[in-house]
Protein backbone atom coordinates (compact mmCIF):
# COMPACT_ATOMS: atom_id res chain seq x y z
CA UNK A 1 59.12 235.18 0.58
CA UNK A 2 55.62 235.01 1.81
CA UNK A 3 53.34 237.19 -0.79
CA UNK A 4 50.21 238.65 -0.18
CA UNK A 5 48.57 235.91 -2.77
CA UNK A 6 50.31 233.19 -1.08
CA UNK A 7 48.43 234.57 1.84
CA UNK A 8 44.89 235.15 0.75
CA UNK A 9 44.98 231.56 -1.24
CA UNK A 10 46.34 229.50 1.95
CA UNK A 11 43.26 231.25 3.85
CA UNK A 12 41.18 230.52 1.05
CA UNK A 13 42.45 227.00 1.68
CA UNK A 14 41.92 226.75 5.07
CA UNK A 15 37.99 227.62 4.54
CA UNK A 16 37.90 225.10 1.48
CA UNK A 17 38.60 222.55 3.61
CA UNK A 18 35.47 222.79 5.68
CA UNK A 19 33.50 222.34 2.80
CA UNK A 20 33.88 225.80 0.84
CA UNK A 21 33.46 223.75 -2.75
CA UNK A 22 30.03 223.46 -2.29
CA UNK A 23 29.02 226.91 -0.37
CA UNK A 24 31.89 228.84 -2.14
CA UNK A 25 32.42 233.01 -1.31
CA UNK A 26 30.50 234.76 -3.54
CA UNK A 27 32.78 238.03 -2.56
CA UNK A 28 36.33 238.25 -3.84
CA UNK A 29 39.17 236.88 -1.76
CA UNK A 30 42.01 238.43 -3.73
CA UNK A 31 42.62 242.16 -5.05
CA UNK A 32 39.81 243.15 -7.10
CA UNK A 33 40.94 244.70 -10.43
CA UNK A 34 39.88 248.04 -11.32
CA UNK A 35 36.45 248.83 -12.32
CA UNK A 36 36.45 249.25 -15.98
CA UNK A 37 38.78 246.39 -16.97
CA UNK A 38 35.48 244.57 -16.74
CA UNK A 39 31.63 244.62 -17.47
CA UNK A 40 30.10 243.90 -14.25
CA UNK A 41 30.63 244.64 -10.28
CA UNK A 42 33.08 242.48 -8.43
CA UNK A 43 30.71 242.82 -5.63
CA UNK A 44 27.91 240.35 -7.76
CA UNK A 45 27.53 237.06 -6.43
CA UNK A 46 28.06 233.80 -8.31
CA UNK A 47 23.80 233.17 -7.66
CA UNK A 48 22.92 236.98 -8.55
CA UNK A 49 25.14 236.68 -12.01
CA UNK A 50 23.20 233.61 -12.54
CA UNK A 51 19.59 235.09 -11.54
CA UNK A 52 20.59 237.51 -14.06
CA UNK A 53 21.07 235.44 -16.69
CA UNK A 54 17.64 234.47 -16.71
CA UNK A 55 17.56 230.99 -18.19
CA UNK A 56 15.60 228.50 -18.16
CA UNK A 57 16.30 225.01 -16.85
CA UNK A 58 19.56 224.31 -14.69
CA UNK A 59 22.78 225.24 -14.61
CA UNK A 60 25.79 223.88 -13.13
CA UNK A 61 29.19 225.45 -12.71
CA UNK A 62 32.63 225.37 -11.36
CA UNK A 63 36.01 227.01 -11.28
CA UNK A 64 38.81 226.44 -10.07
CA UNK A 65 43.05 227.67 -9.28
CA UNK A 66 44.81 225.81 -12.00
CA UNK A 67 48.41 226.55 -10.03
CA UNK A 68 47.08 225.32 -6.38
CA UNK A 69 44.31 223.31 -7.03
CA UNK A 70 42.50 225.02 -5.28
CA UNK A 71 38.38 224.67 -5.94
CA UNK A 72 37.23 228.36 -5.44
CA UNK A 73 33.46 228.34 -6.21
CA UNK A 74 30.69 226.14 -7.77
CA UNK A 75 26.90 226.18 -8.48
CA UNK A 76 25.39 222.72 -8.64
CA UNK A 77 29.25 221.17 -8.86
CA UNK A 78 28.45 217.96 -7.98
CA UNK A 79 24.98 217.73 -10.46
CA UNK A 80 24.93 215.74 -13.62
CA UNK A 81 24.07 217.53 -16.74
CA UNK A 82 24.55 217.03 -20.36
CA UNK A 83 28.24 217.68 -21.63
CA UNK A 84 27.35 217.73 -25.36
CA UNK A 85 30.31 218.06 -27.33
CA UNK A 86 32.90 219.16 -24.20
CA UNK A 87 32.55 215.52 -23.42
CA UNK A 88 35.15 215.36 -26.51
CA UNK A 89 37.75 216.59 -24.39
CA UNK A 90 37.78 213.71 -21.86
CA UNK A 91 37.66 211.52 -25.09
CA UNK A 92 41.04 212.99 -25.90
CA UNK A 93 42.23 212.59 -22.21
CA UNK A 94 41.47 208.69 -22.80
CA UNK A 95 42.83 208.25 -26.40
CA UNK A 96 46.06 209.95 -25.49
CA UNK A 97 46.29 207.55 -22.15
CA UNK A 98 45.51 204.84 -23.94
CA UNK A 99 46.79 205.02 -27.45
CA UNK A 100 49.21 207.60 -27.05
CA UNK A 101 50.26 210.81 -28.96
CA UNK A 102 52.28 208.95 -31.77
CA UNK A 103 49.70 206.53 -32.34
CA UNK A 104 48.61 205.71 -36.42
CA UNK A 105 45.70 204.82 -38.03
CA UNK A 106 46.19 202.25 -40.86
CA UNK A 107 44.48 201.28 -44.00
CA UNK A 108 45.71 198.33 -45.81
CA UNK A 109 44.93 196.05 -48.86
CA UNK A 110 45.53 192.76 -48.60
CA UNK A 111 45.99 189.57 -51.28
CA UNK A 112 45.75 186.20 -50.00
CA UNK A 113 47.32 183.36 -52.66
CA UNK A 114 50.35 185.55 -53.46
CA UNK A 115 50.19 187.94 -56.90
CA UNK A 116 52.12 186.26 -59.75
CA UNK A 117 52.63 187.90 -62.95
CA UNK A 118 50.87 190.87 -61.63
CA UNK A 119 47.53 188.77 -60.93
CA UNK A 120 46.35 188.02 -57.31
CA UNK A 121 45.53 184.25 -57.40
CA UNK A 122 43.36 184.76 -54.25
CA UNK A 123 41.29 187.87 -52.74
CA UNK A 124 42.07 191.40 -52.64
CA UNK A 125 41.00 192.40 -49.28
CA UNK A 126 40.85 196.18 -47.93
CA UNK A 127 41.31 196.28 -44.17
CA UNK A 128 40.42 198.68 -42.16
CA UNK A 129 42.52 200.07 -39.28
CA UNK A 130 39.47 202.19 -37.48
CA UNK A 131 40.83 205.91 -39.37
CA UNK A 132 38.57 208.29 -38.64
CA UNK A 133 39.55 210.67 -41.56
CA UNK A 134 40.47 208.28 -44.45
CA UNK A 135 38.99 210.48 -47.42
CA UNK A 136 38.61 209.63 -51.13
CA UNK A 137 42.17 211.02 -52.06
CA UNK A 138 43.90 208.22 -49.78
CA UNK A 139 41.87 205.61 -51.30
CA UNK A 140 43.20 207.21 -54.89
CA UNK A 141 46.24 207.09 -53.26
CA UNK A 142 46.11 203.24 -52.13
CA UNK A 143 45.01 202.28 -55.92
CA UNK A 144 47.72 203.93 -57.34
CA UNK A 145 50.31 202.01 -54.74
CA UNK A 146 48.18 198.88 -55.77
CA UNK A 147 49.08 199.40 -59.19
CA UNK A 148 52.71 200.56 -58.72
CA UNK A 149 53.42 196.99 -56.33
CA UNK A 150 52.61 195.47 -59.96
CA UNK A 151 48.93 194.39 -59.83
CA UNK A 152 47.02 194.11 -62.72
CA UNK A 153 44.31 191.55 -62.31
CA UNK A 154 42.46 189.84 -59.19
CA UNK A 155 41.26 186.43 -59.79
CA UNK A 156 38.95 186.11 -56.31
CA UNK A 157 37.30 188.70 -54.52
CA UNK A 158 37.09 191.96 -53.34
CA UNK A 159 36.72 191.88 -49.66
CA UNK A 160 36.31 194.23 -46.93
CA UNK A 161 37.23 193.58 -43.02
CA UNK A 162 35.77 196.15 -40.72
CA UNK A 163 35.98 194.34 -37.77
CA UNK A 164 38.31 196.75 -36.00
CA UNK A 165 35.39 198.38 -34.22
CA UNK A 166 32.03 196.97 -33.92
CA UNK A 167 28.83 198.43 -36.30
CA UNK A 168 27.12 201.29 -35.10
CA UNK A 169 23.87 202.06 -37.46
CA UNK A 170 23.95 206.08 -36.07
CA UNK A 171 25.63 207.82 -33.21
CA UNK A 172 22.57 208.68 -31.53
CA UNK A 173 19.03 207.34 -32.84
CA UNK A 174 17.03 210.23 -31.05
CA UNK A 175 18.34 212.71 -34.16
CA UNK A 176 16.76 212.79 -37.59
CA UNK A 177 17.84 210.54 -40.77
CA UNK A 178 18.94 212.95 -42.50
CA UNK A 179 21.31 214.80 -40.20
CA UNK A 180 25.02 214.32 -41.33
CA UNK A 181 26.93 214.59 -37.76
CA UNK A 182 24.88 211.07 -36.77
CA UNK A 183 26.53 208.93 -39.25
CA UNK A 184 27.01 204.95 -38.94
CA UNK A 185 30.53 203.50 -37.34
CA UNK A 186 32.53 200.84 -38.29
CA UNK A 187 36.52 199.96 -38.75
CA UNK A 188 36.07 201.27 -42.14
CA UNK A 189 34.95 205.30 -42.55
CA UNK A 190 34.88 207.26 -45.65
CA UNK A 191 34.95 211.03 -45.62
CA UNK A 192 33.19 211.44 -42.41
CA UNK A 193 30.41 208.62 -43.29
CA UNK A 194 28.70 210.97 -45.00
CA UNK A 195 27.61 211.31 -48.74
CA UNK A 196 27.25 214.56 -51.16
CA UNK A 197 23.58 214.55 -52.23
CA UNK A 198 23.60 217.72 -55.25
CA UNK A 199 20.45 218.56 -57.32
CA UNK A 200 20.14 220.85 -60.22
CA UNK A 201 17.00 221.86 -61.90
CA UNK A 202 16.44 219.81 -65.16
CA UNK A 203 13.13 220.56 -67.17
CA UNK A 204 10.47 220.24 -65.32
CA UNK A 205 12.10 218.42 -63.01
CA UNK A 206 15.72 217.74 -60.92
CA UNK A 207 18.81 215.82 -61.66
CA UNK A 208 20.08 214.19 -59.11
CA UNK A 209 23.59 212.84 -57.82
CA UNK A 210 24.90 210.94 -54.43
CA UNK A 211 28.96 211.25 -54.50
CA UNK A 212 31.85 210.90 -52.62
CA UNK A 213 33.55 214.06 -53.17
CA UNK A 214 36.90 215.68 -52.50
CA UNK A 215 38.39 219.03 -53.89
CA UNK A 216 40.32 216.48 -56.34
CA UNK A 217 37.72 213.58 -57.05
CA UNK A 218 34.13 213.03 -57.38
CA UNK A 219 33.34 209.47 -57.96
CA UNK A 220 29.16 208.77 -58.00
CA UNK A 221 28.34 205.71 -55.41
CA UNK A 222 25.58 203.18 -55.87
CA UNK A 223 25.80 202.62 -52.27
CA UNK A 224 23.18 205.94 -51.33
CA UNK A 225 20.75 206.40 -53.59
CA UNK A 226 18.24 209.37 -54.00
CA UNK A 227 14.48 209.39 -55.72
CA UNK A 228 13.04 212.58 -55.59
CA UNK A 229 9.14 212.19 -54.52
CA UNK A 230 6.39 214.62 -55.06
CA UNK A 231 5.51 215.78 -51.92
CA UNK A 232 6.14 218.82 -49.21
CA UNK A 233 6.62 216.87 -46.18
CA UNK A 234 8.97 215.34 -44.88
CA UNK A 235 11.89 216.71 -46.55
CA UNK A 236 13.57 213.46 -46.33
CA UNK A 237 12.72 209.39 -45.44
CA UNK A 238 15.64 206.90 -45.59
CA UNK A 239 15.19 202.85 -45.70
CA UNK A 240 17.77 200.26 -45.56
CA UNK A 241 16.86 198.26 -48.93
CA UNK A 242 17.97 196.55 -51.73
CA UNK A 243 21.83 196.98 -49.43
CA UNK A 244 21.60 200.30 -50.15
CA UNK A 245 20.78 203.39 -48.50
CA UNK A 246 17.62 204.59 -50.20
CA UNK A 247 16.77 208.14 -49.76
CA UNK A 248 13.38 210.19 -50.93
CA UNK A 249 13.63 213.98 -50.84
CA UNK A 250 10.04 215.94 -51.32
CA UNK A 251 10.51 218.03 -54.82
CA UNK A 252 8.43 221.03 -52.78
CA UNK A 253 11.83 221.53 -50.62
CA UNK A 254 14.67 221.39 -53.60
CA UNK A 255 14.08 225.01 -55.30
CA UNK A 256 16.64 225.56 -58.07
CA UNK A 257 19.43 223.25 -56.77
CA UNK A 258 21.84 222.77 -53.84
CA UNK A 259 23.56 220.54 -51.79
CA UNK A 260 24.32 219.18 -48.40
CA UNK A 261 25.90 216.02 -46.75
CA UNK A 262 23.64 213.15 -45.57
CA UNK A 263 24.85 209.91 -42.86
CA UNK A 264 26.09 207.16 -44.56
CA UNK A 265 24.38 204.21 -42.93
CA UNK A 266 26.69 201.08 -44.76
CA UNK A 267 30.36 202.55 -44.32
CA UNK A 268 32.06 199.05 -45.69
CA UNK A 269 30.14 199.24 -48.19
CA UNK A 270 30.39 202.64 -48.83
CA UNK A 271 34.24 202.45 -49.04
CA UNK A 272 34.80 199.55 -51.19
CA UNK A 273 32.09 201.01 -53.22
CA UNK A 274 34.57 204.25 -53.91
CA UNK A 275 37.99 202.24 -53.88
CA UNK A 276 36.19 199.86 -56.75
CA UNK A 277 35.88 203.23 -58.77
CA UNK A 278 39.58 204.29 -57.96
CA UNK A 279 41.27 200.95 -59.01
CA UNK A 280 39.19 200.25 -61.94
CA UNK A 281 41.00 204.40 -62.98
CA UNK A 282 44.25 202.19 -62.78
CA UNK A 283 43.14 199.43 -64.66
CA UNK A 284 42.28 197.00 -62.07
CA UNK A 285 38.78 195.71 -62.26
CA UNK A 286 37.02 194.23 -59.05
CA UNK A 287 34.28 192.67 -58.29
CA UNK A 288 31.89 193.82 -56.26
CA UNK A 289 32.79 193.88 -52.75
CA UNK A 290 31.94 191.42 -49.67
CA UNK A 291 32.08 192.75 -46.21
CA UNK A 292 33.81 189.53 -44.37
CA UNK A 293 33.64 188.63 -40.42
CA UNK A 294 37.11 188.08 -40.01
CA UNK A 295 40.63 187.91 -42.31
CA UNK A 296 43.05 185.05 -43.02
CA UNK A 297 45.29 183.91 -40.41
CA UNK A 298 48.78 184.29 -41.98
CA UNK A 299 48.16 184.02 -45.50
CA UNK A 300 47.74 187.77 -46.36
CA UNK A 301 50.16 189.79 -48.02
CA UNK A 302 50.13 193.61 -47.58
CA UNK A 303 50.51 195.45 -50.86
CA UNK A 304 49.72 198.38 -49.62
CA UNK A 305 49.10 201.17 -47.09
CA UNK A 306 47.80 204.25 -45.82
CA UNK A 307 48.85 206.03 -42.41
CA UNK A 308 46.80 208.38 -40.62
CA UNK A 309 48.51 211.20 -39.15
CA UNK A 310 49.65 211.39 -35.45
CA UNK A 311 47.03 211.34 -32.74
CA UNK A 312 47.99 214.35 -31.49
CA UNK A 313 47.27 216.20 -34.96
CA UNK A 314 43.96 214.12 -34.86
CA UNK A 315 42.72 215.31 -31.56
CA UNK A 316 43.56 219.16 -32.03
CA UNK A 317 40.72 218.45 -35.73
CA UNK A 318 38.35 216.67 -33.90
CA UNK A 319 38.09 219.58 -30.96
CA UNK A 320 38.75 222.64 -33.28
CA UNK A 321 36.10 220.98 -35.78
CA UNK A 322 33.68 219.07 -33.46
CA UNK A 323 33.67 215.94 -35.41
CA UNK A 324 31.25 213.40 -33.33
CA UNK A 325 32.61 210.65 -35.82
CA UNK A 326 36.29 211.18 -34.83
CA UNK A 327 35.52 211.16 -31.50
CA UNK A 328 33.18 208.04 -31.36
CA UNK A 329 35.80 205.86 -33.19
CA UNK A 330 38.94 207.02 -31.40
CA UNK A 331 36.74 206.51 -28.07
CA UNK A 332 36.34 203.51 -29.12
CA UNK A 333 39.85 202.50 -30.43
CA UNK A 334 40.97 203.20 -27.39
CA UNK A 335 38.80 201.37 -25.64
CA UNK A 336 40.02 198.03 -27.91
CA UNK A 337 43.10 198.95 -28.33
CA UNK A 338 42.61 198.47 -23.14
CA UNK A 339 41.75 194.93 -24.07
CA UNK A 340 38.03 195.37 -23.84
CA UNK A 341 36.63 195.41 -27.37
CA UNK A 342 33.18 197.08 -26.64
CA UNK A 343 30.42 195.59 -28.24
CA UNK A 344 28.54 198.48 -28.53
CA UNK A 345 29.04 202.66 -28.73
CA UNK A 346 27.56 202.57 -25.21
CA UNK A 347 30.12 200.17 -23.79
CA UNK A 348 33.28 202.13 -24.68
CA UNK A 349 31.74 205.11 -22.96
CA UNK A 350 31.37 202.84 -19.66
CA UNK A 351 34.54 201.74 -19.98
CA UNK A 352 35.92 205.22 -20.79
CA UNK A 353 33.82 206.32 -17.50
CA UNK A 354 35.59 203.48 -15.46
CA UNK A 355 38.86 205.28 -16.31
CA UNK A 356 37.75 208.57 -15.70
CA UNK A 357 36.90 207.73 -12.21
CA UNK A 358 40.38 205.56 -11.82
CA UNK A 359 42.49 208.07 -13.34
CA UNK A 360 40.91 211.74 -12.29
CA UNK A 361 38.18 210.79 -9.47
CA UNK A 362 35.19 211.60 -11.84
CA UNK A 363 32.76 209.49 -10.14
CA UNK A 364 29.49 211.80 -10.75
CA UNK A 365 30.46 211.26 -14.60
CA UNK A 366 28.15 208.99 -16.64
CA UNK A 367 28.81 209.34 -20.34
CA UNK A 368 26.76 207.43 -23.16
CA UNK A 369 28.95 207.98 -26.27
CA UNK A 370 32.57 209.59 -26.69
CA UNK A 371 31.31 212.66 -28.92
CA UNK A 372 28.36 214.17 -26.19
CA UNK A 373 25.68 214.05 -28.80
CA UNK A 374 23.78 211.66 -26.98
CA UNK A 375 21.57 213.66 -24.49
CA UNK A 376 21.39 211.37 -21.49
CA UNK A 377 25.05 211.71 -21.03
CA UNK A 378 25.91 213.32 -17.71
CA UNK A 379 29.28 215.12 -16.24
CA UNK A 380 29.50 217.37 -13.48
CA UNK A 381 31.17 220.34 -13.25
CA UNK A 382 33.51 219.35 -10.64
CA UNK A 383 34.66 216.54 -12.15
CA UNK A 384 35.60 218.10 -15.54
CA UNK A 385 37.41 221.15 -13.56
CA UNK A 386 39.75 217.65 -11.54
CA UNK A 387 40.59 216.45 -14.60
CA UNK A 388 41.18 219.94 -16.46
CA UNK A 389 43.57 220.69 -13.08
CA UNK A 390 45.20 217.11 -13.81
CA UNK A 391 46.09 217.34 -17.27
CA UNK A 392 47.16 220.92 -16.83
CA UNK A 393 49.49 219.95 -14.49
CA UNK A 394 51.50 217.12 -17.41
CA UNK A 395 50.98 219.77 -20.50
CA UNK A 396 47.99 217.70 -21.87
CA UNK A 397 44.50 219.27 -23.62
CA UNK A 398 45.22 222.40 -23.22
CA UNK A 399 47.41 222.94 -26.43
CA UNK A 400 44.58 221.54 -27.94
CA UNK A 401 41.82 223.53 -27.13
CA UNK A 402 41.07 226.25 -29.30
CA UNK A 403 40.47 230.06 -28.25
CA UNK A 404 37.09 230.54 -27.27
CA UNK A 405 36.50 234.34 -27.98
CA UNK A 406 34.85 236.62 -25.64
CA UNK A 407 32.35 239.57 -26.75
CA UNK A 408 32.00 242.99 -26.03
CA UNK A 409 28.90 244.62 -24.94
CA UNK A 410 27.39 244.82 -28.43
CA UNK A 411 28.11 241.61 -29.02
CA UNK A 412 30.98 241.61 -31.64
CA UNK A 413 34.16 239.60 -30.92
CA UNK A 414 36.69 241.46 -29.04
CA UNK A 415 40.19 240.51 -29.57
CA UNK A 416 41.42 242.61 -27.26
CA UNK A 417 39.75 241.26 -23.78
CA UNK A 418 41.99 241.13 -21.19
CA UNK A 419 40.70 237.46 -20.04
CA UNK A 420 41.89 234.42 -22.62
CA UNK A 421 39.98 231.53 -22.55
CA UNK A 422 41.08 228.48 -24.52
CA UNK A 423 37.63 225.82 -24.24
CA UNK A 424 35.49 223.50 -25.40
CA UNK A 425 32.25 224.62 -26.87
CA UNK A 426 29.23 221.99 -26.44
CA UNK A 427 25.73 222.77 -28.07
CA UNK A 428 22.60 220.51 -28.55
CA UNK A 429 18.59 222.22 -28.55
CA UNK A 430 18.44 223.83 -25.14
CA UNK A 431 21.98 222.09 -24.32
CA UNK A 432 25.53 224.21 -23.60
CA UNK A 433 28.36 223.49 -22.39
CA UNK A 434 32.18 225.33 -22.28
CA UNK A 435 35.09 223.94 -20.48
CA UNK A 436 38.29 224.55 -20.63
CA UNK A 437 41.14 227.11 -19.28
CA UNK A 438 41.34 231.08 -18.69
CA UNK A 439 43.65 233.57 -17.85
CA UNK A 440 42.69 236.44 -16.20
CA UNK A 441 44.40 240.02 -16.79
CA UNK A 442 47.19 239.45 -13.72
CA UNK A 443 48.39 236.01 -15.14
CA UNK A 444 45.83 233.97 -12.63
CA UNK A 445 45.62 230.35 -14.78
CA UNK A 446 41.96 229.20 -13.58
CA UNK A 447 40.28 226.13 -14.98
CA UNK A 448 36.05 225.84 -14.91
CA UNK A 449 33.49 224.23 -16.54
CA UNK A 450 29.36 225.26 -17.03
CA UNK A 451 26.90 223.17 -17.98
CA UNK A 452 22.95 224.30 -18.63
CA UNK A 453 20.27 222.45 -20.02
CA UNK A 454 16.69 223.34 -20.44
CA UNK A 455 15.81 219.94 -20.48
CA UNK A 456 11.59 219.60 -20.24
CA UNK A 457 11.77 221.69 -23.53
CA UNK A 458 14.05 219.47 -24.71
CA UNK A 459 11.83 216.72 -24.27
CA UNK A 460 9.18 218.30 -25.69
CA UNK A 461 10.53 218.45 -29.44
CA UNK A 462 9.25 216.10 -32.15
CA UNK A 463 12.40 213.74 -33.50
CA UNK A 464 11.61 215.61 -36.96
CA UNK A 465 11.84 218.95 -35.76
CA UNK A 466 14.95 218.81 -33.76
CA UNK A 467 17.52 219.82 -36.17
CA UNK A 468 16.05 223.21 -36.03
CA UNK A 469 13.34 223.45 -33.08
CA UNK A 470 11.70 226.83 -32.52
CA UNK A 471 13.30 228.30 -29.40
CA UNK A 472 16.54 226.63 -29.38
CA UNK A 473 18.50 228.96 -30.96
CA UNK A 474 17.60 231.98 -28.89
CA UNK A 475 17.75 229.89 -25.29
CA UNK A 476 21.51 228.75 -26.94
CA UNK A 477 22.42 232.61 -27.30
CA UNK A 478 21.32 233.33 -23.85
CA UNK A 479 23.47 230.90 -22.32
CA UNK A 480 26.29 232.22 -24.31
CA UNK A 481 25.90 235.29 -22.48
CA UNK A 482 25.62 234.00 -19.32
CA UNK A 483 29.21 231.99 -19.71
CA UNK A 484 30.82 234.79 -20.78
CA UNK A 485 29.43 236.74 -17.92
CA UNK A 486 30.76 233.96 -15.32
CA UNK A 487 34.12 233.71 -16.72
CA UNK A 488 34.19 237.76 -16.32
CA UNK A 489 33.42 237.56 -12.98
CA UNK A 490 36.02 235.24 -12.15
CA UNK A 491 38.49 237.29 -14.20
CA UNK A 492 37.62 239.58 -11.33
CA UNK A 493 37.10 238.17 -8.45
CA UNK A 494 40.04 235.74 -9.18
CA UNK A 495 42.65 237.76 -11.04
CA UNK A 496 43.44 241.28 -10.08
C-alpha cells in the first residue's frame, strides 16, 4: 500500500538528491500537527528560528529521517565546530567497534620469585589494565584477596606498571590547575584522578587534608599535598616537586571550611600510594612504590584481580555522567587495543578520526581528544547525524543516551512534551552542543545534531578565569533555548 508519507518522503527524496541537504525546505513537507501541540508556527523557517535565537557566534545544525535516511534540513551542515562533550558519543561508537560490549578492564598484582611460606621472594607489582573507574574500595578489595592467597611479607619491591596507555600530564592544558575534570592519564587511575582537598577552621587558622575518599574509606595520601598561603589571589598554584603534587590555596578564599576535588597529576603514584595504605590494614607492609617501564616476561604470578564491569555498563556512566577521564582512556584503549598504541592523547583521536571517516563517512570530523574538552576539536553536523542514522540502524548509542528534557514556556521541565529526545549534552564557555535522537508526537524517529560556539569570546578569556568567565553562563542558557526551539520545529514540520 502506497501511504500518503511514503509519498511526501519519496518526493522529498527526489529534491534531496539535487542537493536539498545543503538548501533544505524551510516549509513543512508532511502534515503539520495542530497548532497548540507546539510553541511556535510551522510556517517559521529553519534561518528565522535561528535569527530568533539571537546568539552570538555560529551555529551549525542538522536533522535528519532516522527510518529512510533521509537528510531533511541543515544550517552550516558541512562546518566544523566544537563538539564538546557530544564528541563522547562517537568515543562510544569506537570503543564498542573496537573493544566490544563484553569487554573488561583488569587490575592485577603481580609477584615475581614465587611466594613461599606466605613471603614473596621477589616484587609485588600492581598492574594496571587502563580501568577508568577503579576506586579505593577495589583496591581494599585487591588487599584483602592479597592477603586471603596467603601473603604476609614482600621481600623486594613494590612496583607499579602503567604502561597500558601512555602519560598524559592533563586532558587539555588550556584549563586551570585546579579544575578536577582535566586530570592526568595513565594505565593506572584512581577515583577519577582526582583527590579530596577538605579544610576546617582550626584557631586562627585551617586544618588541612588531601584524601582518597569513598563512602567506605578515607585513607590521607602523601602523593598531593596542600600548604595554605596567605594571600587572596590566586585561589590555587600547583608545582610538580619533591614527586609530589604540591598545592597552595590563598587563606582569603577558604571561609569556615569546605571541600572540592582537585586533578591528580601522578596517577601511579597516586594509586600505589592508596593500595600501600590498604595492604599495610591487612598486615602487609610495602615499600614505597616504583613506577617501572615495563614487567617481567614470564616470571610473574597473578595473585590477584579486579574486573571492571562490562563496557556496555561503562559507556551508559561515562555519557549519563560526562566523565572526560572515562572517555579519554577508553578512546584510547581502543585505540591500543587496533594495534596502534598512540603515543599521545592527540594520536588516538586521529586514529579514532581515521575510523570515523572509514566506518560512517565523517570526513569534515577532526577531533583532538576522545572526551570534547579540548576546544579546537571540530565535527560537523552532518557527519554526527550519518553516524547517529548508522548506529540507529544496528541498536547501538541510542540505549545509551540519556533523556534530554524539554521545557515549557516558563522554563520548568515538562515531562509531559509530546517530543522525546534522548541526546548528548556538550558545554564548554560559549560552547554547546546536543546530539542525539527524537521522536516527534506521530512516532516520526528523527536524528540531528547542533553545534554553536561563540568562539572570539572564547578566545578572549584569561586561562584563570575560565572555569567561571563572566558571560558564559548566560550565552550557554541562550543556546539552550534555541535547541529546544529547533527540535520543536522539527517535531512539527517533521512529525504530524
Amino acid at each position: 500500500m502506497v501511504t500518503r508519507r511514503f509519498f511526501l518522503l519519496s518526493g522529498s527524496a527526489l529534491i534531496g538528491a539535487g542537493g536539498a541537504w545543503a538548501n533544505a525546505p524551510v516549509t513543512s513537507l508532511r502534515p503539520h500537527a495542530r497548532r497548540q501541540a507546539v510553541m511556535h508556527s510551522p510556517a517559521d523557517g529553519l534561518k528565522r528560528v535561528l535569527q530568533r535565537a539571537g546568539l552570538p557566534g555560529e551555529v551549525a545544525c542538522a536533522v535528519a529521517d532516522v527510518e529512510t535516511g533521509l537528510r531533511l534540513e541543515a544550517e552550516n551542515g558541512a562546518s566544523g565546530l566544537p563538539p564538546a562533550s557530544v564528541a563522547k558519543a562517537l568515543t562510544s561508537l569506537y570503543a564498542l567497534d573496537v573493544l566490544g560490549a563484553e569487554h573488561r578492564f583488569h587490575t592485577r598484582v603481580m609477584a615475581t620469585g614465587g611466594v613461599i611460606g606466605g613471603v614473596v621472594q621477589g616484587d609485588l607489582i600492581l598492574v594496571g589494565g587502563g580501568d577508568p573507574t577503579l576506586t579505593t574500595d577495589h583496591l581494599a578489595q585487591l588487599a584483602k584477596a592479597l592477603k586471603s592467597a596467603g601473603v604476609r611479607e614482600v621481600r623486594g619491591g613494590f612496583k607499579l606498571w602503567d604502561g597500558a596507555l601512555p602519560y598524559v600530564h592533563t586532558i587539555d592544558a588550556d584549563q586551570p590547575d585546579h579544575v578536577g575534570y582535566s586530570p592526568a592519564i595513565s594505565g593506572l587511575a584512581l577515583n577519577y584522578n582526582r583527590v579530596h582537598f577538605e579544610w576546617k577552621r582550626a584557631g586562627q587558622g585551617w586544618s588541612v587534608s588531601m584524601d582518597a575518599r569513598t563512602e567506605k574509606y578515607r585513607p590521607e595520601v602523601a602523593v598531593a599535598r596542600m600548604k595554605v598561603a596567605k594571600r587572596t589571589a590566586p585561589v590555587y598554584t600547583y608545582a610538580d616537586s619533591g614527586g609530589a603534587d604540591q598545592w597552595t590555596v590563598a587563606n582569603a578564599a577558604l571561609g569556615k571550611g569546605g571541600s572540592r576535588w582537585l586533578p591528580v597529576r601522578r596517577p601511579a603514584e597516586y594509586v600505589g600510594d592508596v593500595f600501600r595504605t590498604m595492604a599495610r590494614a591487612h598486615g602487609i607492609v610495602l615499600a614505597k612504590p616504583q613506577v617501572v617501564k615495563s614487567l617481567p616476561q614470564g616470571q610473574g604470578q597473578v595473585l590477584a584481580q579486579h574486573s571492571s564491569t562490562a563496557l556496555l555498563v561503562m559507556l551508559r556512566r561515562m555519557l549519563k555522567y560526562s566523565n572526560n577521564l572515562m572517555a579519554e582512556m577508553i578512546g584510547m584503549s581502543a585505540t591500543a587495543a587496533s594495534g596502534r598504541r598512540p603515543g599521545s592523547l592527540r594520536a588516538s583521536a586521529q586514529a579514532m578520526n581515521s575510523w570515523a571517516g572509514a566506518k560512517y563517512g565523517m570526513t569534515g570530523t577532526r577531533l583532538v581528544d576522545h572526551s570534547g574538552l579540548g576546544d579546537a576539536s571540530r565535527m560537523t553536523p552532518d557527519d554526527l547525524v550519518g553516524a547517529l542514522i548508522a548506529a540507529r540502524k544496528v541498536g547501538q548509542l541510542k540505549p545509551l543516551l540519556k533523556p534530554f528534557l524539554l521545557r515549557d514556556a516558563n522554563g520548568k521541565v515538562n515531562k509531559t512534551h509530546p517530543i522525546k529526545v534522548n541526546a548528548k549534552t556538550g558545554t564548554l564557555n560559549f560552547v554547546s552542543g546536543l546530539g542525539g535522537f527524537m521522536t516527534a508526537a506521530d512516532g516520526t524517529e528523527l536524528a540531528f545534531a547542533i553545534f554553536a560556539a561563540d568562539q572570539g569570546a572564547r578566545s578572549r578569556i584569561k586561562r584563570a578565569d575560565r572555569e567561571r568567565p563572566q558571560g558564559a553562563r548566560s550565552w550557554n542558557r541562550k543556546a539552550k533555548k534555541m535547541q529546544q526551539k529547533l527540535i520543536e520545529r522539527w517535531g512539527t514540520v517533521y512529525g504530524s
